[in-house]
N, C-alpha and C. Protein backbone atom coordinates (compact mmCIF):
# COMPACT_ATOMS: atom_id res chain seq x y z
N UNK A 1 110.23 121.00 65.21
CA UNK A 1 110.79 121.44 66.47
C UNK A 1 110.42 122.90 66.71
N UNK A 2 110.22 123.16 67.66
CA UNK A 2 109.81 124.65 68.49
C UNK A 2 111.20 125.50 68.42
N UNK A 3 111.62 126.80 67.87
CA UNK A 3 112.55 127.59 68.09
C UNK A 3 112.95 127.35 69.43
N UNK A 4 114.35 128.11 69.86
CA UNK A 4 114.41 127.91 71.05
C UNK A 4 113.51 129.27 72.36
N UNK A 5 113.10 130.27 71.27
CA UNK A 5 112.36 131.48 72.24
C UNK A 5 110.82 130.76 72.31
N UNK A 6 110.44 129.84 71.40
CA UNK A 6 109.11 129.42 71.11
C UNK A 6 109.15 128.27 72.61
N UNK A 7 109.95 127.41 72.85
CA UNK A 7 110.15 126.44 73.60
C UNK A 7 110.15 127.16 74.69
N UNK A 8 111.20 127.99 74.96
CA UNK A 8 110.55 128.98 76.21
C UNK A 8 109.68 129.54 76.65
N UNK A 9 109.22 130.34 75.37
CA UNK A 9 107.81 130.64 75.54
C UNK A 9 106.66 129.54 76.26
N UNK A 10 106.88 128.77 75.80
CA UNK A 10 105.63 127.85 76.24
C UNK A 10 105.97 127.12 77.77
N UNK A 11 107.46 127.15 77.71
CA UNK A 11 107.46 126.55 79.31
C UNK A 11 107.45 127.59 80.22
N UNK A 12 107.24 128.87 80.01
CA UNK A 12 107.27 130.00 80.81
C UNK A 12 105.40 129.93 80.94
N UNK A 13 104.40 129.71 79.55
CA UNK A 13 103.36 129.56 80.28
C UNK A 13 102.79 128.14 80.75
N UNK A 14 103.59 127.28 80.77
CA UNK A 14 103.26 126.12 81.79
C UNK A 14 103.22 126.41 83.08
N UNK A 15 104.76 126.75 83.13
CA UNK A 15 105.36 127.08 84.82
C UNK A 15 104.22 128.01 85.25
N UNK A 16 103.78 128.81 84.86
CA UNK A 16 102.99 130.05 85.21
C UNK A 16 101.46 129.75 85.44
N UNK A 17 101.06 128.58 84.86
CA UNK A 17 99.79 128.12 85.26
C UNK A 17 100.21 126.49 86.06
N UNK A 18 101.01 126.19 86.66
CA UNK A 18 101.07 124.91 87.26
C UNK A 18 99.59 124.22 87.96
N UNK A 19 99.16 125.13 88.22
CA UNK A 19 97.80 124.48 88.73
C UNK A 19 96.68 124.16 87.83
N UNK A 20 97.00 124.56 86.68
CA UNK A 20 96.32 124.06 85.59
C UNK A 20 95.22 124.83 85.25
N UNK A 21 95.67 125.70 85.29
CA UNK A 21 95.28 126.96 84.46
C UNK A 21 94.83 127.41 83.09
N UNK A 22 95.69 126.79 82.56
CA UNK A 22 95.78 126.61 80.67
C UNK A 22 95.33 125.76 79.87
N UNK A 23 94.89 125.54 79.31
CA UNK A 23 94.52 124.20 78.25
C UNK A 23 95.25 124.08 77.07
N UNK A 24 95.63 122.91 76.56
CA UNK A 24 96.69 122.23 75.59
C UNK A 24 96.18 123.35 74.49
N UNK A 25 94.33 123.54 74.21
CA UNK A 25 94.22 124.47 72.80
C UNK A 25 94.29 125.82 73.06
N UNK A 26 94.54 126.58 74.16
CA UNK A 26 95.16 128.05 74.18
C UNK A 26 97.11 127.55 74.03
N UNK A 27 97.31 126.90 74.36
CA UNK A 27 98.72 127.12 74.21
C UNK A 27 98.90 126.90 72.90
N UNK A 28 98.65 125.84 72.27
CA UNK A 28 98.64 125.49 70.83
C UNK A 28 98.41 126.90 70.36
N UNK A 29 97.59 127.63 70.36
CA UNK A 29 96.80 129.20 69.52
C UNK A 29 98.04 130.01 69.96
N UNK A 30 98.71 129.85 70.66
CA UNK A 30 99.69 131.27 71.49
C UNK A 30 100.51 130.83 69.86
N UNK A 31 101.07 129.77 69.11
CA UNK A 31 101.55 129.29 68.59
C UNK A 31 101.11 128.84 67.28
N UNK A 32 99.95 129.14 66.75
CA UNK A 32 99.33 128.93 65.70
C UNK A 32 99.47 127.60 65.10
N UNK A 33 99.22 126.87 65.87
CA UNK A 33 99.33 124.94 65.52
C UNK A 33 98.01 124.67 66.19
N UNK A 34 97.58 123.48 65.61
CA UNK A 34 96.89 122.56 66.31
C UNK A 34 96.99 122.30 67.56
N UNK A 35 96.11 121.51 68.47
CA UNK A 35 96.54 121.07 69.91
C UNK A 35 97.94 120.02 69.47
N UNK A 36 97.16 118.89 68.46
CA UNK A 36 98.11 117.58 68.13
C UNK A 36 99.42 118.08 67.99
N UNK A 37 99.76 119.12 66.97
CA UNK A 37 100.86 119.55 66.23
C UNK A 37 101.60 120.47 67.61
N UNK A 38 101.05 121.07 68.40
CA UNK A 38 101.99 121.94 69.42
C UNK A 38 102.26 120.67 70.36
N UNK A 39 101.85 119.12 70.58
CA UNK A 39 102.35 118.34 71.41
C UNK A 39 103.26 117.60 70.84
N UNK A 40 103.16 117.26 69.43
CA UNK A 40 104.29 117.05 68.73
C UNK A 40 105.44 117.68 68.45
N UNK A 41 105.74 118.90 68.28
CA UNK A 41 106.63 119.35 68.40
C UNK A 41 107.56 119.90 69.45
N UNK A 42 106.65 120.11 71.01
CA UNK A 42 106.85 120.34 71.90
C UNK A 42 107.79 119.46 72.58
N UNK A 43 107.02 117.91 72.32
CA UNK A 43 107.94 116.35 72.64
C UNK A 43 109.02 116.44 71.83
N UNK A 44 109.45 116.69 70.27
CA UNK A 44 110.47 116.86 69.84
C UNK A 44 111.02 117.79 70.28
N UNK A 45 111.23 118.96 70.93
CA UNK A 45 112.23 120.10 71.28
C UNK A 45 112.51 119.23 72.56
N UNK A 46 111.65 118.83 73.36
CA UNK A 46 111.66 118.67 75.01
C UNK A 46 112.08 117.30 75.40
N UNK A 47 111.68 116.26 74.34
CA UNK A 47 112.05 114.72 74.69
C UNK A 47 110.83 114.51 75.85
N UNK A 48 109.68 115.26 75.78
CA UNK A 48 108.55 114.92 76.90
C UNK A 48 107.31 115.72 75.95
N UNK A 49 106.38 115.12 76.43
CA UNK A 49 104.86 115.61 76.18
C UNK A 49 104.17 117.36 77.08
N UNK A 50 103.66 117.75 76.46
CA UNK A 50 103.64 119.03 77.43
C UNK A 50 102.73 118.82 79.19
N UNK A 51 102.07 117.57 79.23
CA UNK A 51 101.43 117.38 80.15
C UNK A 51 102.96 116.28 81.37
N UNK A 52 103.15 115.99 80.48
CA UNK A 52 104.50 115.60 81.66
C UNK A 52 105.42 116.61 81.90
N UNK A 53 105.38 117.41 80.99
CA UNK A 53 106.68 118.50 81.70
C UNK A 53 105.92 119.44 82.94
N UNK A 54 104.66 119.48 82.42
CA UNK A 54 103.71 120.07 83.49
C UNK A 54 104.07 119.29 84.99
N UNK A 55 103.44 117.98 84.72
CA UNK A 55 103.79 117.36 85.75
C UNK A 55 105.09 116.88 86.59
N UNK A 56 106.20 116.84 86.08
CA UNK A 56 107.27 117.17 86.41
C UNK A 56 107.27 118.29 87.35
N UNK A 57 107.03 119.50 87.00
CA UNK A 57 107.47 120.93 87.58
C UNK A 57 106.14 121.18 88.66
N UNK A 58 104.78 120.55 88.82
CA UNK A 58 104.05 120.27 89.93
C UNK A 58 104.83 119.39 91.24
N UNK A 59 105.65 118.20 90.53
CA UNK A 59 105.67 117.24 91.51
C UNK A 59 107.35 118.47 92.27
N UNK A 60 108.15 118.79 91.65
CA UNK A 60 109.32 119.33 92.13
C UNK A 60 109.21 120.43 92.67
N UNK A 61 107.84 121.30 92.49
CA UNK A 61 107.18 122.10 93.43
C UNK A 61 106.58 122.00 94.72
N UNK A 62 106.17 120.85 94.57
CA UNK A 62 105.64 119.85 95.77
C UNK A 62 106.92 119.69 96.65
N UNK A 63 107.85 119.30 95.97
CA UNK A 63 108.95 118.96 96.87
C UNK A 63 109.27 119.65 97.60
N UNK A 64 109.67 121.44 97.04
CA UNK A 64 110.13 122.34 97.37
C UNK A 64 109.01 122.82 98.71
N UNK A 65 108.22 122.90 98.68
CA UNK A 65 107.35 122.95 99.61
C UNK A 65 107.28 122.26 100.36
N UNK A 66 107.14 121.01 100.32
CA UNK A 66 107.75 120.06 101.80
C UNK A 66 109.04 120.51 102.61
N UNK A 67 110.03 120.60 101.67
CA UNK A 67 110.85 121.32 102.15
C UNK A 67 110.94 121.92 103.40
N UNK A 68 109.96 123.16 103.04
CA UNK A 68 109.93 124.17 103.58
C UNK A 68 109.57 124.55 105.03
N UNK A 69 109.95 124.43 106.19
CA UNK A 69 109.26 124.52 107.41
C UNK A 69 108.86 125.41 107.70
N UNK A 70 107.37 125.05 108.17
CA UNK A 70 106.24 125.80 108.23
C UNK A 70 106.58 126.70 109.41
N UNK A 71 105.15 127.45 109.54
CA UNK A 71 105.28 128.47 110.91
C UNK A 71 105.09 127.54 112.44
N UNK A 72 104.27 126.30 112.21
CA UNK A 72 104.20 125.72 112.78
C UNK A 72 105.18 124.83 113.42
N UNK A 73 106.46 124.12 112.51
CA UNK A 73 107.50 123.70 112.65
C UNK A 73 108.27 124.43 113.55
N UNK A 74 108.68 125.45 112.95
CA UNK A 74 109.17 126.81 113.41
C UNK A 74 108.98 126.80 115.00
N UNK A 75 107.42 126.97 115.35
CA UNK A 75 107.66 127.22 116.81
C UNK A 75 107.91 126.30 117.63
N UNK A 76 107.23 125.10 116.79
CA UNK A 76 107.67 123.81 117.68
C UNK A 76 109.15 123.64 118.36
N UNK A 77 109.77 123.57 117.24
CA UNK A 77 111.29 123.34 117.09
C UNK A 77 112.17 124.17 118.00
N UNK A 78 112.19 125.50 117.68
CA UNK A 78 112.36 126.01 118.49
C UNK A 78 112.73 126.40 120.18
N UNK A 79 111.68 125.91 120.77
CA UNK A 79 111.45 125.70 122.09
C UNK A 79 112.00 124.42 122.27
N UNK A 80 111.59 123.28 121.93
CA UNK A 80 112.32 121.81 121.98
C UNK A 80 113.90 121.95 121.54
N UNK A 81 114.69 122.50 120.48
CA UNK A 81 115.64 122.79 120.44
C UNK A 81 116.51 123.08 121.53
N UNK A 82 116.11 124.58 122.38
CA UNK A 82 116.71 125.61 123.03
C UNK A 82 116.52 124.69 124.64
N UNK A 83 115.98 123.41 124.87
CA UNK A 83 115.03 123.23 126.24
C UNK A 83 114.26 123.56 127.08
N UNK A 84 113.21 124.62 126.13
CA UNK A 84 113.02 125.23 127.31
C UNK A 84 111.43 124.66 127.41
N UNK A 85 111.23 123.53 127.11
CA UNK A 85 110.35 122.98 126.97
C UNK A 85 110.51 121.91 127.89
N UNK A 86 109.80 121.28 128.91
CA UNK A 86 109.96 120.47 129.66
C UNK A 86 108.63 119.45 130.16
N UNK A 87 107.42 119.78 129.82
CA UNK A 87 106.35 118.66 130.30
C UNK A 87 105.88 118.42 129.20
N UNK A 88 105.12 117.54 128.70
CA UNK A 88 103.68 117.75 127.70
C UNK A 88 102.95 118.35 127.85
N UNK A 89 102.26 118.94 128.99
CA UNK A 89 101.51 120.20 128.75
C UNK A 89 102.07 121.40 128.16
N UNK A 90 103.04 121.60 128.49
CA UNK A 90 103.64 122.61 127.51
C UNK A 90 103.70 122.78 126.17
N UNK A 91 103.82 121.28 125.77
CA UNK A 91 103.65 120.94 124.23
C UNK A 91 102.54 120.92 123.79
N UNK A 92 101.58 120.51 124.52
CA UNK A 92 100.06 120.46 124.09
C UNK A 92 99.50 121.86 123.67
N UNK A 93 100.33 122.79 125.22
CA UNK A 93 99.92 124.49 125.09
C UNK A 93 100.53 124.92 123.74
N UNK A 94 102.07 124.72 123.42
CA UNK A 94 102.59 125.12 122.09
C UNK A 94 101.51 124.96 121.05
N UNK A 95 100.94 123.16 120.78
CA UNK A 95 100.82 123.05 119.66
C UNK A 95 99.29 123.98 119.88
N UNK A 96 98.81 124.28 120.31
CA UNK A 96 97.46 124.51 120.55
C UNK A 96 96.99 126.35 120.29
N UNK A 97 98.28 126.87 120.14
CA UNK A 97 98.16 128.09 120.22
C UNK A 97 98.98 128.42 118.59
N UNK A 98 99.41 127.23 118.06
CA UNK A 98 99.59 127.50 116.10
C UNK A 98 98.29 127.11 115.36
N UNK A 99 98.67 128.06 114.60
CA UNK A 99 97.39 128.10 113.53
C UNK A 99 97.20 126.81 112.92
């Protein structure tokens, strides 16, 4: 099993390369194990493999970002909200003038 600062350690550089940044044998070296031996022990501290916890914290990033309404949303909404939007050309002009 991974200490508990060692377990952090390593999910602090997962989170930090989510885009996949890192490879299984630099993290293993941050840690002086094997690739095999830092995924084995990693799954024992974590109850997951280090490429699923990766993926986990991609997909719930993803989420968070859907989430998020864009600049585009934003102006849409806005104007349709308040009424002050009234033909489709207007909407056409809105959408046409967001990035």
């Amino acid at each position: 099993m991974l200490a508990p600062w060692q377990e952090g350690r390593a999910k602090e550089l997962l989170a930090a390369n989510l885009e996949g940044g890192i490879l299984l044998k630099d993290l293993s070296v941050e840690f002086d194990l094997s690739a095999g031996q830092f995924t084995r022990v990693f799954r024992r501290s974590t109850g997951v493999t280090p490429h699923r916890w990766l993926q986990t914290r991609r997909i719930e990033s993803a989420k968070r970002m859907l989430l998020q309404p864009t600049a585009r949303d934003r102006a849409f909404t806005a104007p349709v909200q308040s009424g002050t939007i009234e033909t489709p050309n207007e909407i056409a002009r809105l959408l046409s003038s967001c990035p």
